[in-house]
N, C-alpha and C. Protein backbone atom coordinates (compact mmCIF):
# COMPACT_ATOMS: atom_id res chain seq x y z
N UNK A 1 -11.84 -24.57 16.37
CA UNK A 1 -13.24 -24.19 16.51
C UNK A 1 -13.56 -23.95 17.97
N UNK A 2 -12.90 -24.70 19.23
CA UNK A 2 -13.30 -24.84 19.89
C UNK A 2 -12.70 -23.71 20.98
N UNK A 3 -11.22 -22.84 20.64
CA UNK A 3 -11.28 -21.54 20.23
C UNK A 3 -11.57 -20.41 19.97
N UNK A 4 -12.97 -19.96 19.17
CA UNK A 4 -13.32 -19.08 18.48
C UNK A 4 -14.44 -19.54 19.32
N UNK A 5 -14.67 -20.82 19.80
CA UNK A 5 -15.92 -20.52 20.85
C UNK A 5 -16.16 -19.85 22.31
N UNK A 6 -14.82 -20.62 22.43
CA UNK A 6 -14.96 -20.10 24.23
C UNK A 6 -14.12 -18.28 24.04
N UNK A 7 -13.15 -17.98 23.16
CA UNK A 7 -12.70 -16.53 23.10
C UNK A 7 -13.48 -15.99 23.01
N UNK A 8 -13.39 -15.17 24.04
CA UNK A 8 -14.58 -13.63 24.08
C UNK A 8 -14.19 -13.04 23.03
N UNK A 9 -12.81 -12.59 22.31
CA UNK A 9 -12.24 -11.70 21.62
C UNK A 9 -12.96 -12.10 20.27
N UNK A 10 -12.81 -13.18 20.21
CA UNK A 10 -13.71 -13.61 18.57
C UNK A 10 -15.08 -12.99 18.25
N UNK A 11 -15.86 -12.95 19.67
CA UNK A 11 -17.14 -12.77 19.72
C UNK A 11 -17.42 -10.91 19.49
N UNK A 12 -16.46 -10.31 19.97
CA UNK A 12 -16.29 -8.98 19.69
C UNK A 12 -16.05 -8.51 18.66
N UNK A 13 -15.11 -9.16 18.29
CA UNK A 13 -14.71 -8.46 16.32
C UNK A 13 -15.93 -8.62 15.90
N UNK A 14 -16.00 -10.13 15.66
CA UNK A 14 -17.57 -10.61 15.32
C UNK A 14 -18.61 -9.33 15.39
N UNK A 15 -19.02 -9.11 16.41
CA UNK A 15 -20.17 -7.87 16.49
C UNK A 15 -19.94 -6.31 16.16
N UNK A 16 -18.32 -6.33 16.84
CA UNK A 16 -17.77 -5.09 15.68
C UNK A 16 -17.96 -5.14 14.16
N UNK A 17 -17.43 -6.15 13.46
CA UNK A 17 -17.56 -5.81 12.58
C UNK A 17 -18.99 -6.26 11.57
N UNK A 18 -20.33 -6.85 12.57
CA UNK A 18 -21.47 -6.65 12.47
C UNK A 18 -21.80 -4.78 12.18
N UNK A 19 -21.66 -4.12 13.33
CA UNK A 19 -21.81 -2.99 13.40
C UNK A 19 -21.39 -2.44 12.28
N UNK A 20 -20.67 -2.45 11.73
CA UNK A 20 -19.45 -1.93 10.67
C UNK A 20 -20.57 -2.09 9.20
N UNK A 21 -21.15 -3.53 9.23
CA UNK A 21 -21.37 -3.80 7.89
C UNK A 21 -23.06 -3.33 8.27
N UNK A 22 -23.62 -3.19 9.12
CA UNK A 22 -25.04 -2.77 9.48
C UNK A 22 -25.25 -1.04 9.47
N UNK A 23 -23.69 -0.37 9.73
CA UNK A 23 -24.19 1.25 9.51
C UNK A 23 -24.12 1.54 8.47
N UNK A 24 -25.14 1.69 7.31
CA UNK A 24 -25.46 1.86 5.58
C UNK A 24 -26.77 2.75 6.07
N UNK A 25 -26.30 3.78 5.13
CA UNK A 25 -27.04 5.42 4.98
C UNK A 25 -28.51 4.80 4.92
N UNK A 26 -28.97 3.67 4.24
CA UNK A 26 -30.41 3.27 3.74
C UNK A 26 -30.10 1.41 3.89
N UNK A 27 -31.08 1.18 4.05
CA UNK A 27 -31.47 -0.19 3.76
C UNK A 27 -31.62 -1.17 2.45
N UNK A 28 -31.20 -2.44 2.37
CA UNK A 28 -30.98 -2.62 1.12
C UNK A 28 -32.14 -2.26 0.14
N UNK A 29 -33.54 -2.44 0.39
CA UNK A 29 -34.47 -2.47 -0.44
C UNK A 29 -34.52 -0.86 -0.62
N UNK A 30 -34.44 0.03 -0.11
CA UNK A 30 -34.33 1.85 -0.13
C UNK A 30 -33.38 1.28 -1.50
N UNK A 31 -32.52 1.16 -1.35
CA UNK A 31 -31.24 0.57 -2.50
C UNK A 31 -31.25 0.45 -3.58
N UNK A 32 -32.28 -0.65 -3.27
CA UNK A 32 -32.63 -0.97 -4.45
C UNK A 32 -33.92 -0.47 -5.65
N UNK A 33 -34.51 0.23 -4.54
CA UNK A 33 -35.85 1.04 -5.29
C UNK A 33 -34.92 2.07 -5.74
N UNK A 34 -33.86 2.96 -5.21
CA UNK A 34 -32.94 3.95 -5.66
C UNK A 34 -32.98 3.41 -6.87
N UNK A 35 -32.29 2.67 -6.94
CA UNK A 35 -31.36 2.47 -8.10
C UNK A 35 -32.78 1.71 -9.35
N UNK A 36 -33.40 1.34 -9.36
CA UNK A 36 -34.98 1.14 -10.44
C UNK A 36 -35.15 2.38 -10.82
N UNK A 37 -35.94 3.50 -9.84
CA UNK A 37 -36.02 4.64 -10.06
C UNK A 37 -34.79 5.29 -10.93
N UNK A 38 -33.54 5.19 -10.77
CA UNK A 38 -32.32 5.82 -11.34
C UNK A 38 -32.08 5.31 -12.42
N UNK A 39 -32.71 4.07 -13.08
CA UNK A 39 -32.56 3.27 -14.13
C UNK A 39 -34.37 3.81 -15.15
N UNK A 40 -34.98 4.01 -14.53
CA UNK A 40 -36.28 4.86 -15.02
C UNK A 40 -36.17 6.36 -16.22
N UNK A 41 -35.39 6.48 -14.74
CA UNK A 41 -35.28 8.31 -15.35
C UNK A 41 -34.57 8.42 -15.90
N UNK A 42 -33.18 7.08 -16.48
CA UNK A 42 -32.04 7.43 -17.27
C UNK A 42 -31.77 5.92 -18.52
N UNK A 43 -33.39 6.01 -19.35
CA UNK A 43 -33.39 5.17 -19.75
C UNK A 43 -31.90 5.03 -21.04
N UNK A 44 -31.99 5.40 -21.46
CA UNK A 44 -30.90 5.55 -22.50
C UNK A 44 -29.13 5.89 -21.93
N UNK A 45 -28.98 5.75 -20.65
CA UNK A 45 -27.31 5.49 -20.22
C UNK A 45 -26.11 4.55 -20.80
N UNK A 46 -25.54 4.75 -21.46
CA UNK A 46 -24.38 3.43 -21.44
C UNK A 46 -23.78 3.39 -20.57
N UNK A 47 -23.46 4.10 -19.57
CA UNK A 47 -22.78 3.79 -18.30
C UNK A 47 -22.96 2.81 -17.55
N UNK A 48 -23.90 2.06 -17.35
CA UNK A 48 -24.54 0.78 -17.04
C UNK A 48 -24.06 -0.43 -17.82
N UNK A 49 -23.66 0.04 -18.66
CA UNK A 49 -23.01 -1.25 -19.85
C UNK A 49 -22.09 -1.76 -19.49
N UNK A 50 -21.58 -3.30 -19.36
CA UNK A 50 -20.23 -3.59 -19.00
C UNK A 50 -19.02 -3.43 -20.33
N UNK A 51 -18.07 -3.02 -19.69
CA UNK A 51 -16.85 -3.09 -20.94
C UNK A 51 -16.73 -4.12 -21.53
N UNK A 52 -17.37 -5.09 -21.41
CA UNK A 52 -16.73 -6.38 -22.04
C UNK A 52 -17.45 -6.63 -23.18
N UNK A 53 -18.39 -5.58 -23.71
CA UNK A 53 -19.05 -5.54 -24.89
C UNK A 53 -18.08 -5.04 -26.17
N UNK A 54 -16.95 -4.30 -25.55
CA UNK A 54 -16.17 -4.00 -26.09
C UNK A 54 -14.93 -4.62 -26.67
N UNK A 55 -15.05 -6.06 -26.03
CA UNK A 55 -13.57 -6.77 -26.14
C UNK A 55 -13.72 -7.53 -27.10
N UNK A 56 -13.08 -8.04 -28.04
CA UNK A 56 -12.96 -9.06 -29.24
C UNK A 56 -13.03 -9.99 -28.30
N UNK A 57 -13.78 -11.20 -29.44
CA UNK A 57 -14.43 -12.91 -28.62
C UNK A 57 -13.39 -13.44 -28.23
N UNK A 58 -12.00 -13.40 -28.49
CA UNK A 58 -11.34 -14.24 -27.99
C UNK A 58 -10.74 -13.55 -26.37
N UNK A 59 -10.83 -12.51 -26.29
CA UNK A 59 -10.89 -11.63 -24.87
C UNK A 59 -11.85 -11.97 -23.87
N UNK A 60 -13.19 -11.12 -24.53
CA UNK A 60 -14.00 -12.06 -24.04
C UNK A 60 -14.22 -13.22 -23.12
N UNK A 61 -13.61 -14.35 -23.90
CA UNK A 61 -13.88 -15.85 -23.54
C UNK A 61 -12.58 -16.09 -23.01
N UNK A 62 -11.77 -15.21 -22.93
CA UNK A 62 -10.41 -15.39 -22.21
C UNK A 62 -9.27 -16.84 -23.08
N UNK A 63 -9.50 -16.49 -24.51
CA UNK A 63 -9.06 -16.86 -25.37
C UNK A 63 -7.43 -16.79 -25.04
N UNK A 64 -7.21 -15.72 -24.81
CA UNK A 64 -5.78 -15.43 -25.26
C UNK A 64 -5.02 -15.60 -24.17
N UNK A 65 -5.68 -15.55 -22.89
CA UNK A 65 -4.97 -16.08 -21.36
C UNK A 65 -4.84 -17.47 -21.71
N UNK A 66 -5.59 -18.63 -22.53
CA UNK A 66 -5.36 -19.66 -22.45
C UNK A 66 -4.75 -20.09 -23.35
N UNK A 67 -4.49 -19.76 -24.09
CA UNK A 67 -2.98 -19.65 -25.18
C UNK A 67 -1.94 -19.29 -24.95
N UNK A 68 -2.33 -18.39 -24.25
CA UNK A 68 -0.18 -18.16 -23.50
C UNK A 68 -0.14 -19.38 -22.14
N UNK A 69 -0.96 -19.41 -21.48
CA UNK A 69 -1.19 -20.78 -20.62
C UNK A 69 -0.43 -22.00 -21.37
N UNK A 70 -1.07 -22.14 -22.19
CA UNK A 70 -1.29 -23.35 -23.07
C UNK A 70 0.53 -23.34 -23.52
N UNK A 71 0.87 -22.42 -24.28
CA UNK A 71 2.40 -22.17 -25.08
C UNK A 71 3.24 -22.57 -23.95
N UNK A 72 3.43 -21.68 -22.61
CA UNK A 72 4.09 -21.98 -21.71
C UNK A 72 3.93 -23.44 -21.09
N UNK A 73 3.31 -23.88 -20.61
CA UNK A 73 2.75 -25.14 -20.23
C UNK A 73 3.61 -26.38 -21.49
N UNK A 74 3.80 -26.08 -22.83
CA UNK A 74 3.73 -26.87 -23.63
C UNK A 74 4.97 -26.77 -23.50
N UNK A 75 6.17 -25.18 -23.82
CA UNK A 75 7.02 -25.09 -23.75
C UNK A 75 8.02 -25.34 -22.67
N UNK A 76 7.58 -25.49 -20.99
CA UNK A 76 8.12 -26.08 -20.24
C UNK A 76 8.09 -27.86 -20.45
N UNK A 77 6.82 -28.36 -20.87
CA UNK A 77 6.96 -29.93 -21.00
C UNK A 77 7.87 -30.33 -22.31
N UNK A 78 8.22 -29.58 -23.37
CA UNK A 78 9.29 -29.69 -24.46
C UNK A 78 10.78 -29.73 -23.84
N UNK A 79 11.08 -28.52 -23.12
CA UNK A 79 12.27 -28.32 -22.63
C UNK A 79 12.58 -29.67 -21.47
N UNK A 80 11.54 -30.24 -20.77
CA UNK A 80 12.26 -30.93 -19.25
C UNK A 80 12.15 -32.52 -20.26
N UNK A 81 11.39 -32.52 -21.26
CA UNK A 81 11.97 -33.71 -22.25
C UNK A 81 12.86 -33.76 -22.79
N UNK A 82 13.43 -32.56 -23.61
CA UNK A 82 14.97 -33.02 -24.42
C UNK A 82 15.84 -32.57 -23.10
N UNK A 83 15.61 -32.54 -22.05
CA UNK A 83 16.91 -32.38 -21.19
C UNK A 83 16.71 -33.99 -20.51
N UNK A 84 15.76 -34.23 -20.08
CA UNK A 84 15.74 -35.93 -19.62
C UNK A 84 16.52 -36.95 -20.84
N UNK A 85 15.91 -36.29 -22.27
CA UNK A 85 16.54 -37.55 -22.87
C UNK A 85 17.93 -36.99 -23.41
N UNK A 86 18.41 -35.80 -23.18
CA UNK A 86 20.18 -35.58 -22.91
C UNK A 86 20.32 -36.20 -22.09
N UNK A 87 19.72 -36.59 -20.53
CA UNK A 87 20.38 -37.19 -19.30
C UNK A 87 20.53 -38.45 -19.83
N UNK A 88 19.25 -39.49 -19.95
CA UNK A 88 19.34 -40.47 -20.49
C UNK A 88 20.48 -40.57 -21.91
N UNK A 89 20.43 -40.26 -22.48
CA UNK A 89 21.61 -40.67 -23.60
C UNK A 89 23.21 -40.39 -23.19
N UNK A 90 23.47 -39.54 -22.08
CA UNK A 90 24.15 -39.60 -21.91
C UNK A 90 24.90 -40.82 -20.74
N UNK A 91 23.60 -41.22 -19.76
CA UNK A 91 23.73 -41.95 -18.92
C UNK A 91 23.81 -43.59 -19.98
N UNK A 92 23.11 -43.47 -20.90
CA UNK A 92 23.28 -44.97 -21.63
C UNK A 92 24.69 -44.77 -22.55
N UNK A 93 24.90 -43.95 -23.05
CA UNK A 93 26.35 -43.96 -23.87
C UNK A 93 27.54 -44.29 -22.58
N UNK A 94 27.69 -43.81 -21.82
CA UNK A 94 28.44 -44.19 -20.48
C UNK A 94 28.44 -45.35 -20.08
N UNK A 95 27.08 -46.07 -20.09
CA UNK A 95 26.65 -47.41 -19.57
C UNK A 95 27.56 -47.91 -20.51
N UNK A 96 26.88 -47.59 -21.66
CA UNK A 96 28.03 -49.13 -23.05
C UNK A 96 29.16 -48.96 -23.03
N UNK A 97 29.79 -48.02 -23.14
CA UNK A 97 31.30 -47.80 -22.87
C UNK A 97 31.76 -48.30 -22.06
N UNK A 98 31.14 -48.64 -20.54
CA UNK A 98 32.11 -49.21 -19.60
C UNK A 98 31.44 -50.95 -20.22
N UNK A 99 30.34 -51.25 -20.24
CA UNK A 99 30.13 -52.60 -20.78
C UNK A 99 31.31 -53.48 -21.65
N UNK A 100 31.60 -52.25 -22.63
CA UNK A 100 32.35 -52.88 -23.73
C UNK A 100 34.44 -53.14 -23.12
C-alpha cells in the first residue's frame, strides 16, 4: 500500500485510465433517458428478453452443472475408497502372515 502511495506511476494509470472510463459519447442519465425512450417506442420487442426464458428448469437453476459436479465428486470419493481399502487389506494380510 505504501507503494501505490508514494509511486507517481500508480497515480498516472490511475488518472489515465480515469480519462479512459470518463470519455462516453453522453452521460449516464442521457443513457438512460435513451434507452426509456427506446423502450417507449418499441413496446412489443423480444430482443430485450433474456434467453434464459428459453432454457428448461433444470438449466435454468443450473440443475445439470450440479449433477455432473455431484457424479464426479461422488465418483472420485468411490474410487480413492476401494483403493485405500485395497491398500489396507493388503497391508493387513501382510501384517498376519508375518505374525503367524
Amino acid at each position: 500500500i505504501r507503494a501505490m502511495v508514494i509511486d507517481p506511476s500508480y497515480r498516472t494509470k490511475m488518472q489515465r485510465l480515469s480519462q479512459h472510463f470518463r470519455d462516453q459519447p453522453q452521460t449516464p442519465l442521457e443513457r438512460a433517458v435513451w434507452w426509456v425512450e427506446w423502450v417507449l417506442r418499441n413496446p412489443d420487442v423480444d430482443v430485450m428478453q433474456s434467453n434464459s426464458i428459453n432454457l428448461w428448469w433444470f438449466q435454468k437453476y443450473l440443475m445439470d452443472v450440479f449433477l455432473f459436479l455431484f457424479i464426479v465428486i461422488v465418483s472420485v470419493v468411490v474410487t480413492l475408497i476401494v483403493i485405500l481399502r485395497s491398500i489396507f487389506r493388503k497391508k493387513l494380510s501382510t501384517h498376519k502372515n508375518k505374525s503367524e
